[in-house]
C-alpha atoms as a PDB file:
ATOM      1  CA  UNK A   1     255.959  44.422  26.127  1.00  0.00           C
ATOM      2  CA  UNK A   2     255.228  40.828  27.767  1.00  0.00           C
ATOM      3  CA  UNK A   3     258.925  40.123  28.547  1.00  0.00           C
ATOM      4  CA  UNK A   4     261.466  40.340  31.497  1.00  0.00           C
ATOM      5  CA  UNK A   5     263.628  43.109  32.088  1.00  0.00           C
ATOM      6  CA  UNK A   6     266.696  43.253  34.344  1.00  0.00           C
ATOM      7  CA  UNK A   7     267.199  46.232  35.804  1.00  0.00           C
ATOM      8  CA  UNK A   8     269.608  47.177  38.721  1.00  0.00           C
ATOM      9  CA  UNK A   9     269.586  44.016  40.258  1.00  0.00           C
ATOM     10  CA  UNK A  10     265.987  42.118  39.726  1.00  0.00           C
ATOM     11  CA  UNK A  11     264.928  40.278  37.021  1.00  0.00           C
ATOM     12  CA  UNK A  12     261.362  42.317  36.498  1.00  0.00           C
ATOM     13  CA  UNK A  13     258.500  42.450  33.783  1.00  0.00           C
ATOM     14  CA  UNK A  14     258.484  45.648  31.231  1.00  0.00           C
ATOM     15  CA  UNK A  15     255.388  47.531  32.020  1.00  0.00           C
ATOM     16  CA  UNK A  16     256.234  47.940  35.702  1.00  0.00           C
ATOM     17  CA  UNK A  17     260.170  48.530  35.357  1.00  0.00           C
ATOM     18  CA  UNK A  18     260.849  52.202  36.274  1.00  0.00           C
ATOM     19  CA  UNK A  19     263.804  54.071  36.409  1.00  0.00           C
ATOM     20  CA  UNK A  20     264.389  57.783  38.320  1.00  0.00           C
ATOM     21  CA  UNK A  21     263.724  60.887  35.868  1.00  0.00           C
ATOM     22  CA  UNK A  22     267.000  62.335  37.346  1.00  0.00           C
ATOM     23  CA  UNK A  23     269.169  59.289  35.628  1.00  0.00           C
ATOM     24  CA  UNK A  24     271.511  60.749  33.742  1.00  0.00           C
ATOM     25  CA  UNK A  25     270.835  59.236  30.846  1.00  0.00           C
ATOM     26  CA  UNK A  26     267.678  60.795  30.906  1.00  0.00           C
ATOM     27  CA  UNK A  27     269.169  64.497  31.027  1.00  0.00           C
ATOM     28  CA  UNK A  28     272.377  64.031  29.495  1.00  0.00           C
ATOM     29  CA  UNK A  29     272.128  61.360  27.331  1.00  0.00           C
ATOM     30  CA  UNK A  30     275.320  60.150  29.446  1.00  0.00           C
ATOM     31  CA  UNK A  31     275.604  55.967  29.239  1.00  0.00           C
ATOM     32  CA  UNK A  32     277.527  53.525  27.406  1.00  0.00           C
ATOM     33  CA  UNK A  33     275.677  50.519  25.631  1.00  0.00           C
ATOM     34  CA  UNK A  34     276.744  47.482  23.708  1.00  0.00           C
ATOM     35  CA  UNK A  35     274.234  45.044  21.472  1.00  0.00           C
ATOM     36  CA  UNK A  36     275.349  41.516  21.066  1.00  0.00           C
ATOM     37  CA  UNK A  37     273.733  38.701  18.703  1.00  0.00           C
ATOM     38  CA  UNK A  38     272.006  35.488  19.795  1.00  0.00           C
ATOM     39  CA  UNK A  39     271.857  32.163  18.093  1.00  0.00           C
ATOM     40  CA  UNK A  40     270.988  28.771  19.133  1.00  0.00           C
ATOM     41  CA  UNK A  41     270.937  29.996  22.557  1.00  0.00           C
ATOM     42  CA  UNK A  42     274.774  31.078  22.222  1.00  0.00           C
ATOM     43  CA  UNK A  43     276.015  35.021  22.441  1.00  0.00           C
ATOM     44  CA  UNK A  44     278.389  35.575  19.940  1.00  0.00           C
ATOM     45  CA  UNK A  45     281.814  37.091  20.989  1.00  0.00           C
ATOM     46  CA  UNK A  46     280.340  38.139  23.925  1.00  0.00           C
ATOM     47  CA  UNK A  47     284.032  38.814  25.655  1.00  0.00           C
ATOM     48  CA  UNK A  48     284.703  41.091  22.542  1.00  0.00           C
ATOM     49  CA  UNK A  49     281.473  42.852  23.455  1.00  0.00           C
ATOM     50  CA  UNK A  50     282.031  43.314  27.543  1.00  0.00           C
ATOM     51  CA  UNK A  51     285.748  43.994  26.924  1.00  0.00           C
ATOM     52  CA  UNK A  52     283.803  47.077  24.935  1.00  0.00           C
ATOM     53  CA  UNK A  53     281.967  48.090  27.590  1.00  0.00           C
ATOM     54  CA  UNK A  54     284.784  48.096  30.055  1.00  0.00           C
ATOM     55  CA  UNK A  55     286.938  50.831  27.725  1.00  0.00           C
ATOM     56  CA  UNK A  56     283.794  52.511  27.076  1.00  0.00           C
ATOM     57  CA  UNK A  57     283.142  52.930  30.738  1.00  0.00           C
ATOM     58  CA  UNK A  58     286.593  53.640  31.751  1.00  0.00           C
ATOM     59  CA  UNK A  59     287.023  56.330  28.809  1.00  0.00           C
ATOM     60  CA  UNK A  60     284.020  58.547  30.280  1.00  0.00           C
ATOM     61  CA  UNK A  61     285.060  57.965  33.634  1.00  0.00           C
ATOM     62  CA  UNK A  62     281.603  56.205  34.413  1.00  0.00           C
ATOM     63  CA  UNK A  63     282.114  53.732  37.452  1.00  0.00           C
ATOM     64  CA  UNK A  64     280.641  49.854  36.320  1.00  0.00           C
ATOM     65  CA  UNK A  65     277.850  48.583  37.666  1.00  0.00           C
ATOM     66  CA  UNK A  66     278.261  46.148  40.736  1.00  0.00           C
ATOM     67  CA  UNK A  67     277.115  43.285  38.379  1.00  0.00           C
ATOM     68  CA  UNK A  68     280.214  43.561  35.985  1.00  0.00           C
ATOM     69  CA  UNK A  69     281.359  40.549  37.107  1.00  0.00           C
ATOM     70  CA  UNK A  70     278.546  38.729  36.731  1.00  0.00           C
ATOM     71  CA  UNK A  71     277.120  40.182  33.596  1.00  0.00           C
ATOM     72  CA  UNK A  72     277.469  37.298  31.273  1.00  0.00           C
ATOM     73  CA  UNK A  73     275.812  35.010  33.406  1.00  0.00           C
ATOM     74  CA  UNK A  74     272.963  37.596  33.830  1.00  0.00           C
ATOM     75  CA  UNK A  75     272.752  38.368  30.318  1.00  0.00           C
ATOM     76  CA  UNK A  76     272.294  34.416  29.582  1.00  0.00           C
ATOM     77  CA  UNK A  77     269.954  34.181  32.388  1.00  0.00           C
ATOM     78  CA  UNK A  78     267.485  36.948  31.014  1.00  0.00           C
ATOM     79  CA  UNK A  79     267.519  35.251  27.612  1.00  0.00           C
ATOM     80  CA  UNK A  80     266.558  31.676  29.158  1.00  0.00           C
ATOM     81  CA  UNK A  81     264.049  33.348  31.364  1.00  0.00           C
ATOM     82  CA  UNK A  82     262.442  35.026  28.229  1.00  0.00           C
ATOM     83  CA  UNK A  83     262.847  31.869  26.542  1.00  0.00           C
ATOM     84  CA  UNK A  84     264.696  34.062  23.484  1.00  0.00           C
ATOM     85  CA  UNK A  85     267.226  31.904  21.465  1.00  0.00           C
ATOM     86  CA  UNK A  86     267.763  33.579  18.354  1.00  0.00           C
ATOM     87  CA  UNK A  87     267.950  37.313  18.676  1.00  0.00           C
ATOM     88  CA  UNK A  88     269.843  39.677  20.377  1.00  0.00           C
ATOM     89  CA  UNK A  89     270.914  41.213  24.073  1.00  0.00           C
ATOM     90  CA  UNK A  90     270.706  44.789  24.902  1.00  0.00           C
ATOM     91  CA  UNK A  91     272.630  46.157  27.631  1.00  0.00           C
ATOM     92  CA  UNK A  92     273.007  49.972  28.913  1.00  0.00           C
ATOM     93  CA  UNK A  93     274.824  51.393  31.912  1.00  0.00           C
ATOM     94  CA  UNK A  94     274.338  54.704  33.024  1.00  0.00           C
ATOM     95  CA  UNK A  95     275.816  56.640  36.222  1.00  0.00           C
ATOM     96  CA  UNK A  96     272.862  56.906  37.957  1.00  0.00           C
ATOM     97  CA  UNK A  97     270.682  59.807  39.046  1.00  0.00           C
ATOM     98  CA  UNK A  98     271.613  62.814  40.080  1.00  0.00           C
ATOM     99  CA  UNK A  99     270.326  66.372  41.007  1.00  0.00           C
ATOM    100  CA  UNK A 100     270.555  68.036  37.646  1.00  0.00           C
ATOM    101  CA  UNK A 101     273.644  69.340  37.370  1.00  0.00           C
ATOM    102  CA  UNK A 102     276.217  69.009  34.861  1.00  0.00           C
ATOM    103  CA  UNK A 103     279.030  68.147  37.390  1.00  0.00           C
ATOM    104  CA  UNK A 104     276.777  66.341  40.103  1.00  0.00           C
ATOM    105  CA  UNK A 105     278.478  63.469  41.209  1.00  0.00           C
ATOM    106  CA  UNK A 106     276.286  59.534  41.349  1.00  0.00           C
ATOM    107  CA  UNK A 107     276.327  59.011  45.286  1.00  0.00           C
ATOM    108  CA  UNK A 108     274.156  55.794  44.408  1.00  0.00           C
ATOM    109  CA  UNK A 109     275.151  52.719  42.023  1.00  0.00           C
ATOM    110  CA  UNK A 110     275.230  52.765  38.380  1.00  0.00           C
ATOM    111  CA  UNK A 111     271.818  52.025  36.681  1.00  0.00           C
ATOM    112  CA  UNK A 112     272.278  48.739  34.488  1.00  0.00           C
ATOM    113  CA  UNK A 113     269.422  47.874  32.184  1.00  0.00           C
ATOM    114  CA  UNK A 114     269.458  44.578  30.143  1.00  0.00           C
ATOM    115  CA  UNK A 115     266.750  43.606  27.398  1.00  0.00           C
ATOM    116  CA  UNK A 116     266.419  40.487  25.419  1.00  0.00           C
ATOM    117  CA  UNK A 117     264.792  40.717  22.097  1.00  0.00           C
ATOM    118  CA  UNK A 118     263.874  37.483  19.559  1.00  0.00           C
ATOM    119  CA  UNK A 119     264.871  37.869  16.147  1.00  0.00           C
ATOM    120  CA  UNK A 120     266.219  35.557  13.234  1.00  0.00           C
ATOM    121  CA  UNK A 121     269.111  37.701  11.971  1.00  0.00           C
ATOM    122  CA  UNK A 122     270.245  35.086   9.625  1.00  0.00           C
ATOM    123  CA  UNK A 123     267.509  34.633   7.514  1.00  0.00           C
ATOM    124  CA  UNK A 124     266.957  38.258   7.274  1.00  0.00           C
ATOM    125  CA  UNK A 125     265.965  39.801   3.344  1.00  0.00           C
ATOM    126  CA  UNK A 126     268.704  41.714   3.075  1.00  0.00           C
ATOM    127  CA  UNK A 127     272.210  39.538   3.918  1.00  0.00           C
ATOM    128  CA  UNK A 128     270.725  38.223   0.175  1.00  0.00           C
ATOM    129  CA  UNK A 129     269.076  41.230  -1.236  1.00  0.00           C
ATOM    130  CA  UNK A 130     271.455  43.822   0.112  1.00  0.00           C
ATOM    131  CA  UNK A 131     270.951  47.613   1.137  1.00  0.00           C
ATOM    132  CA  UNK A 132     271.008  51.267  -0.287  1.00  0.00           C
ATOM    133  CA  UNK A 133     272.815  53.878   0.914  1.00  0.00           C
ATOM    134  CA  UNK A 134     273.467  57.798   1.336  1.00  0.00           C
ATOM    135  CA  UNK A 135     276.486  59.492   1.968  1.00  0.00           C
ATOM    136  CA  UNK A 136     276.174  62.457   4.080  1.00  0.00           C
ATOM    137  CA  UNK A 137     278.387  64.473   6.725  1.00  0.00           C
ATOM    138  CA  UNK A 138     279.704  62.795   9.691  1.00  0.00           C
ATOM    139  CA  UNK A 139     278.512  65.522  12.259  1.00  0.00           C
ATOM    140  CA  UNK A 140     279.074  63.364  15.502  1.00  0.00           C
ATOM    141  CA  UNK A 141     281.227  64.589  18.160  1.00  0.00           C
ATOM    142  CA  UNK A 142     284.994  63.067  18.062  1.00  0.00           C
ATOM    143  CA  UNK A 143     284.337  60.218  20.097  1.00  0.00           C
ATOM    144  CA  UNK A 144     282.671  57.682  18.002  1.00  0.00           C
ATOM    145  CA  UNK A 145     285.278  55.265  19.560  1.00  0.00           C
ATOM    146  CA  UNK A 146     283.160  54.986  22.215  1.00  0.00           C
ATOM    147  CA  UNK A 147     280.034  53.458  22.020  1.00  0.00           C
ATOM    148  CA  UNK A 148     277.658  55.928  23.711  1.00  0.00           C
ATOM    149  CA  UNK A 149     273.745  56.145  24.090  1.00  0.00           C
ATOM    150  CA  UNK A 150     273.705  59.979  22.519  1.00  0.00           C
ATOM    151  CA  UNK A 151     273.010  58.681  19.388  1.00  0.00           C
ATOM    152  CA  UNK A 152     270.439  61.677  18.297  1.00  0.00           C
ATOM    153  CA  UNK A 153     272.945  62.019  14.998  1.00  0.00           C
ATOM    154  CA  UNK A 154     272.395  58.655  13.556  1.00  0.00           C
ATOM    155  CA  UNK A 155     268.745  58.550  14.326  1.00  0.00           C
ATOM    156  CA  UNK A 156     268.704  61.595  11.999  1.00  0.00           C
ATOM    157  CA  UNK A 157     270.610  59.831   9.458  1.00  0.00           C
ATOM    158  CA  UNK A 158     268.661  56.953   9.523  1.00  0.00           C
ATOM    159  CA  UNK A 159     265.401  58.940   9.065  1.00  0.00           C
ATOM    160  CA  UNK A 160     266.780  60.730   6.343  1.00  0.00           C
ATOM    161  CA  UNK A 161     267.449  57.476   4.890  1.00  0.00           C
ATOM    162  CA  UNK A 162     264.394  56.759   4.816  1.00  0.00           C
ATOM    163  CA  UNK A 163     262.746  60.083   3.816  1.00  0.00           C
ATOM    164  CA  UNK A 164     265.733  59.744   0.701  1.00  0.00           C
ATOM    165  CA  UNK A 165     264.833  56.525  -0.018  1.00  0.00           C
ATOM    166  CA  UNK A 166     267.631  54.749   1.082  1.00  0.00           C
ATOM    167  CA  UNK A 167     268.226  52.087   3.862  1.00  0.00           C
ATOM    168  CA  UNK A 168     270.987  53.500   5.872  1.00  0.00           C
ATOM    169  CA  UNK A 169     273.684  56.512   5.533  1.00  0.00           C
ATOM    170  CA  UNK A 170     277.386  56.558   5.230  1.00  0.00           C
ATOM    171  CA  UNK A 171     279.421  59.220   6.827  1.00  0.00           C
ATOM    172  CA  UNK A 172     282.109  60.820   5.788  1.00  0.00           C
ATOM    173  CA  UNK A 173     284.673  62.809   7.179  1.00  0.00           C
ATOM    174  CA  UNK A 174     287.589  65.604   5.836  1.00  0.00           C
ATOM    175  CA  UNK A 175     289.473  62.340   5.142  1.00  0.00           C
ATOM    176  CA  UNK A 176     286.968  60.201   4.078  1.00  0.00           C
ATOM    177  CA  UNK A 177     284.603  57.388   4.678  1.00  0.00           C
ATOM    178  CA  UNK A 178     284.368  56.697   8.600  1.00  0.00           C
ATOM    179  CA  UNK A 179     281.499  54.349   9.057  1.00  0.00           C
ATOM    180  CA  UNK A 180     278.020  53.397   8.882  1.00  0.00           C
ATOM    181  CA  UNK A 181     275.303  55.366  10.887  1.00  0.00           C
ATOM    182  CA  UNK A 182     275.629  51.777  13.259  1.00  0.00           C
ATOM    183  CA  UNK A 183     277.939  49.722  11.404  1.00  0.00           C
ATOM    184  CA  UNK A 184     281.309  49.633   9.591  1.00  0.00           C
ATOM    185  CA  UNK A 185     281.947  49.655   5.799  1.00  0.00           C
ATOM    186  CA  UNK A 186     284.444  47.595   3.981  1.00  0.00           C
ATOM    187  CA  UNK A 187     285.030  47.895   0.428  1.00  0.00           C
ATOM    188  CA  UNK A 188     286.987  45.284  -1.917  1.00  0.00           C
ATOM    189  CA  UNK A 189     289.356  46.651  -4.489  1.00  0.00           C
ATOM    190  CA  UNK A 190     289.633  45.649  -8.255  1.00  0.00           C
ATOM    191  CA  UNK A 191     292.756  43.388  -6.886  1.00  0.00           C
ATOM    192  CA  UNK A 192     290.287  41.111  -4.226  1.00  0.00           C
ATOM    193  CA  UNK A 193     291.883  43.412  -1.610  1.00  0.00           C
ATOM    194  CA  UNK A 194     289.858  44.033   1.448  1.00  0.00           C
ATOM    195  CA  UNK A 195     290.153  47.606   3.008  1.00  0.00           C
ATOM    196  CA  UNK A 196     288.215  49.381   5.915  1.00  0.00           C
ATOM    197  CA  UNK A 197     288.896  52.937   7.840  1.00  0.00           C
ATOM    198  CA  UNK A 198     291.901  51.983  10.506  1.00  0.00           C
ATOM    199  CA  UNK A 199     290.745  52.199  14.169  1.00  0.00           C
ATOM    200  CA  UNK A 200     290.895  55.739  16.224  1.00  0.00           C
ATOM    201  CA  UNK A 201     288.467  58.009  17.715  1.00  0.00           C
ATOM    202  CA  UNK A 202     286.668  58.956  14.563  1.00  0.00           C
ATOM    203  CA  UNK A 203     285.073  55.081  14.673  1.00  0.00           C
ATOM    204  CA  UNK A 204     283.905  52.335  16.621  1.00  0.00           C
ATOM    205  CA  UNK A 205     286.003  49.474  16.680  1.00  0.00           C
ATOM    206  CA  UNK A 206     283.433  47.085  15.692  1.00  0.00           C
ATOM    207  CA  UNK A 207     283.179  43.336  17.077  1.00  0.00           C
ATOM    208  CA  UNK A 208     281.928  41.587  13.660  1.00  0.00           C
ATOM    209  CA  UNK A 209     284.851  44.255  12.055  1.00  0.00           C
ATOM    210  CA  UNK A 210     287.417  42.217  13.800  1.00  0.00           C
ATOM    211  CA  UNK A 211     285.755  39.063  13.442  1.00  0.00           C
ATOM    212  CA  UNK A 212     285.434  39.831   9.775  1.00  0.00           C
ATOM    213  CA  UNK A 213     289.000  40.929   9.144  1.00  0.00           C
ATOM    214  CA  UNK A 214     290.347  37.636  11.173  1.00  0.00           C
ATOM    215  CA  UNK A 215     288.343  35.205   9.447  1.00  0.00           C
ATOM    216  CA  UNK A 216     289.112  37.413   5.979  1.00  0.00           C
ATOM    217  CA  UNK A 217     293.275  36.798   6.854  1.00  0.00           C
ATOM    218  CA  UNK A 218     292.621  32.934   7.941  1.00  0.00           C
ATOM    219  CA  UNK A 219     291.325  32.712   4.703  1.00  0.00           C
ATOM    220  CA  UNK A 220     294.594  34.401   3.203  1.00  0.00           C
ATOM    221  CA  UNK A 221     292.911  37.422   2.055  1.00  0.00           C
ATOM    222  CA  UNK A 222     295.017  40.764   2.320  1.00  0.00           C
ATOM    223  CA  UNK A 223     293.771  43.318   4.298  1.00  0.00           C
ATOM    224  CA  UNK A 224     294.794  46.769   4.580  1.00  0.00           C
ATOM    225  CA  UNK A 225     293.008  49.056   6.971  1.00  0.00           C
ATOM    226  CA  UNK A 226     293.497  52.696   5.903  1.00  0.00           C
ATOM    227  CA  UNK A 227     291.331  55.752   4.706  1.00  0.00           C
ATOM    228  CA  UNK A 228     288.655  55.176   2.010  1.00  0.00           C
ATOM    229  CA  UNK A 229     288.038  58.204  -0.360  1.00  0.00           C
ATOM    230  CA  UNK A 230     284.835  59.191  -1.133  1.00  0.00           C
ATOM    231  CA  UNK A 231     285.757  58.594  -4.963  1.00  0.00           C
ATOM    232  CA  UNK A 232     286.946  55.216  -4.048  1.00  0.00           C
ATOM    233  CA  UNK A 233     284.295  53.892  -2.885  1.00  0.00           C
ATOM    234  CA  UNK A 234     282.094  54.999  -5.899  1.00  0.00           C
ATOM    235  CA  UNK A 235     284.842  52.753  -7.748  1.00  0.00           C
ATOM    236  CA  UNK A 236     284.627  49.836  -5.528  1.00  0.00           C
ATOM    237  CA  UNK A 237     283.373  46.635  -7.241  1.00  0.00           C
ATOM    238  CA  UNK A 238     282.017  45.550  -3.718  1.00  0.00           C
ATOM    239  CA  UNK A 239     281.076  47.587  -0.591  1.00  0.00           C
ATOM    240  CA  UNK A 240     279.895  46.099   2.173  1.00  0.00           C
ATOM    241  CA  UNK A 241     278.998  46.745   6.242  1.00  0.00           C
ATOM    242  CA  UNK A 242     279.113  44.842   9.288  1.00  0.00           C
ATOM    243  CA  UNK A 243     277.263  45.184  12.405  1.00  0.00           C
ATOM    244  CA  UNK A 244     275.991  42.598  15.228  1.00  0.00           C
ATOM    245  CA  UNK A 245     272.968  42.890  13.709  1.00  0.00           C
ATOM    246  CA  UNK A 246     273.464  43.371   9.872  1.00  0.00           C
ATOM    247  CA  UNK A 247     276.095  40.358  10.196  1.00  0.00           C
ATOM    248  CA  UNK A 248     277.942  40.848   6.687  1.00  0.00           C
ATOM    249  CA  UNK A 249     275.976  42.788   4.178  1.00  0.00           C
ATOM    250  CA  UNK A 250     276.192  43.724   0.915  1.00  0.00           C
ATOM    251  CA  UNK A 251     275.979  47.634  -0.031  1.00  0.00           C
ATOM    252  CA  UNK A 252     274.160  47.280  -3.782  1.00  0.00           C
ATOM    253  CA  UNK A 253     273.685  51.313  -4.253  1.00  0.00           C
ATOM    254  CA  UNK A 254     275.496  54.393  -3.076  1.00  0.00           C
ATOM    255  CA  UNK A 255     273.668  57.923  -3.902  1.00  0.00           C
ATOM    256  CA  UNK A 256     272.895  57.406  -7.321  1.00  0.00           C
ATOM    257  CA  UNK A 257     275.637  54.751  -8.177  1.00  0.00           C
ATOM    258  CA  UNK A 258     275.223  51.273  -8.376  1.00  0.00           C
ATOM    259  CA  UNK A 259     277.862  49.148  -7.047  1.00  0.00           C
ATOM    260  CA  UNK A 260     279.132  46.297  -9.091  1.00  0.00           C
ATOM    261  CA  UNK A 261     276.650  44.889 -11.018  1.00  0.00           C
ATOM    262  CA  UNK A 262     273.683  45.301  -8.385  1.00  0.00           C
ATOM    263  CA  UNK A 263     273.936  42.285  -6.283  1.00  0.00           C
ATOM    264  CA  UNK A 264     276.360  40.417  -3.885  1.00  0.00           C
ATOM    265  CA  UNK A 265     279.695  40.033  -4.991  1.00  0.00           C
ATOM    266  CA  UNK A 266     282.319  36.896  -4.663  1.00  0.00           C
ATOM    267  CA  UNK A 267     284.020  38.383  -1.821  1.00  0.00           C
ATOM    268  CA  UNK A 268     281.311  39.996   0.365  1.00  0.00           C
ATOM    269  CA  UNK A 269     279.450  36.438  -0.609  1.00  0.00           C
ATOM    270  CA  UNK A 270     282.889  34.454   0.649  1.00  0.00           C
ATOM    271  CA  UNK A 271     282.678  36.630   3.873  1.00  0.00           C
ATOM    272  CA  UNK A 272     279.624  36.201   4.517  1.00  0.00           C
ATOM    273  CA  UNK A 273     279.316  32.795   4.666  1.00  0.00           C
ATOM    274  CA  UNK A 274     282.633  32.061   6.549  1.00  0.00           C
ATOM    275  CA  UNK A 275     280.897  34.063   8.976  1.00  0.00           C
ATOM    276  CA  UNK A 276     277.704  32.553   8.873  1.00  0.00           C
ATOM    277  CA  UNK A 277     279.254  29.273   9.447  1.00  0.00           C
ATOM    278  CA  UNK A 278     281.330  30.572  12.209  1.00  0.00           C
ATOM    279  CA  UNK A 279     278.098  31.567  13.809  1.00  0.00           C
ATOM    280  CA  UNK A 280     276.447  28.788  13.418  1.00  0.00           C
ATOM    281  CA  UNK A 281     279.852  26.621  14.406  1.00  0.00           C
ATOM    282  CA  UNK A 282     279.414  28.586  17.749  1.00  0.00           C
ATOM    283  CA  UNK A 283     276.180  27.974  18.675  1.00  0.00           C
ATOM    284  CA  UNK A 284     276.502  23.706  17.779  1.00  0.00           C
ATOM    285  CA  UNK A 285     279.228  23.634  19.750  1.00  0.00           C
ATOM    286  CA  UNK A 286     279.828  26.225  22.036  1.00  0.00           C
ATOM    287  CA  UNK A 287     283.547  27.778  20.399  1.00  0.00           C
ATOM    288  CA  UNK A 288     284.348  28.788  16.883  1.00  0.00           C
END
């Protein structure tokens, strides 16, 4: 892969980086992981992003890494060292490795692996063009709060996507829409209103989500946070999803349906930008 890796302690190149067979991630898909965007050589709400990890960690009962406290300067490090200023920082903890053994206890520290990947996320195709999407069953486990590596479900979703079609998938629950296969959805009613899917356990409680809904109330937009019908949405003017990665983008089709007239509306356009700026405020100055 021609790039540095950090991994339990050394900064180390790709191809030779190995980690044990008996990690757990490995056999039980058991880690936590967060993503977190890069511009201008600035991580963007990177506190939002660790504070994350931490209540991931701490809800599966996974013990942090001895880095923790030292993460962010890591996580900077690995992107100078890679010389990767626009892109994004992967980071995955793990317990360890074990004997296999559902109830085998880590006697060794927690594996942390850290990747740095360039990418220009804001002059990506589709924060203009927008995305399709499906709506299909949400048939995750009832945890989505936390934001774990077993994420065999949404690779299916996004392959059937795909397969369909489509860009992406919605799911949707017995009470209705709960997010994006790795992002959350926001729709805006007839009335300018902005509404998304309050936090619990059936979603992840998405950093550009709160970004989004502070910058969306700064600007004196209301927003309600409540359960979005599947019906509703089809009746949406806008729909749109946030992600680290996605940033603010527009949802132009849903199934068969085309939302609004095809295109980005006033609002998703509105937050998009005050986003974009706040980005790019960020990395010119170093705070929003």
């Amino acid at each position: 892969m021609g790039s540095l890796i950090y991994l339990n302690g050394e900064f180390q190149p790709a191809e030779s980086a190995r980690i044990s067979p008996f990690d757990r991630a490995f056999l039980f898909g058991e880690g936590i992981y967060e993503v977190c965007l890069l511009v201008n050589g600035r991580f963007v709400d990177m506190d939002s992003h660790l504070a994350r990890l931490d209540r991931s960690l701490a809800a599966c009962g996974m013990t942090p890494p001895p880095e923790r406290p030292q993460l962010e300067r890591i996580i900077n490090d690995l992107a100078r060292r890679n010389g990767v200023t626009n892109g994004l920082a992967y980071l995955q903890v793990t317990p360890g490795a074990t004997p296999r053994s559902f109830t085998a206890v880590p006697q060794d520290r927690a594996t942390l692996f850290i990747l740095t990947q360039a990418q220009d996320f804001l002059s990506a195709p589709h924060l203009s063009r927008g995305i399709t999407v499906q709506v299909r069953p949400d048939i995750r486990w009832l945890h989505r709060d936390i934001k774990t590596i077993m994420l065999l479900p949404q690779v299916m979703a996004k392959r059937s996507a795909l397969a369909n079609g489509f860009d992406d998938t919605i799911f949707i629950d017995e009470q209705g829409i709960t997010e994006g296969s790795s992002s959350n959805i926001f729709i805006v009613t007839d009335a300018g209103t902005l509404v998304t899917r309050p936090l619990s356990d059936h979603l992840l409680a998405g950093c550009t989500r709160q970004r989004i809904i502070t910058l969306a109330r700064d600007a004196g937009m209301t927003v309600e946070e409540r359960i979005i019908t599947r019906d509703e949405l089809s009746r949406a003017p806008e729909v749109f999803a946030t992600s680290a990665t996605y940033l603010v983008v527009p949802i132009t089709r849903i199934d068969d349906h085309v939302v609004g007239d095809g295109g980005i509306g006033t609002v998703t356009r509105r937050l998009q930008d005050a986003y974009i700026a706040f980005i790019r405020t960020l990395a010119a100055t170093g705070a929003p």
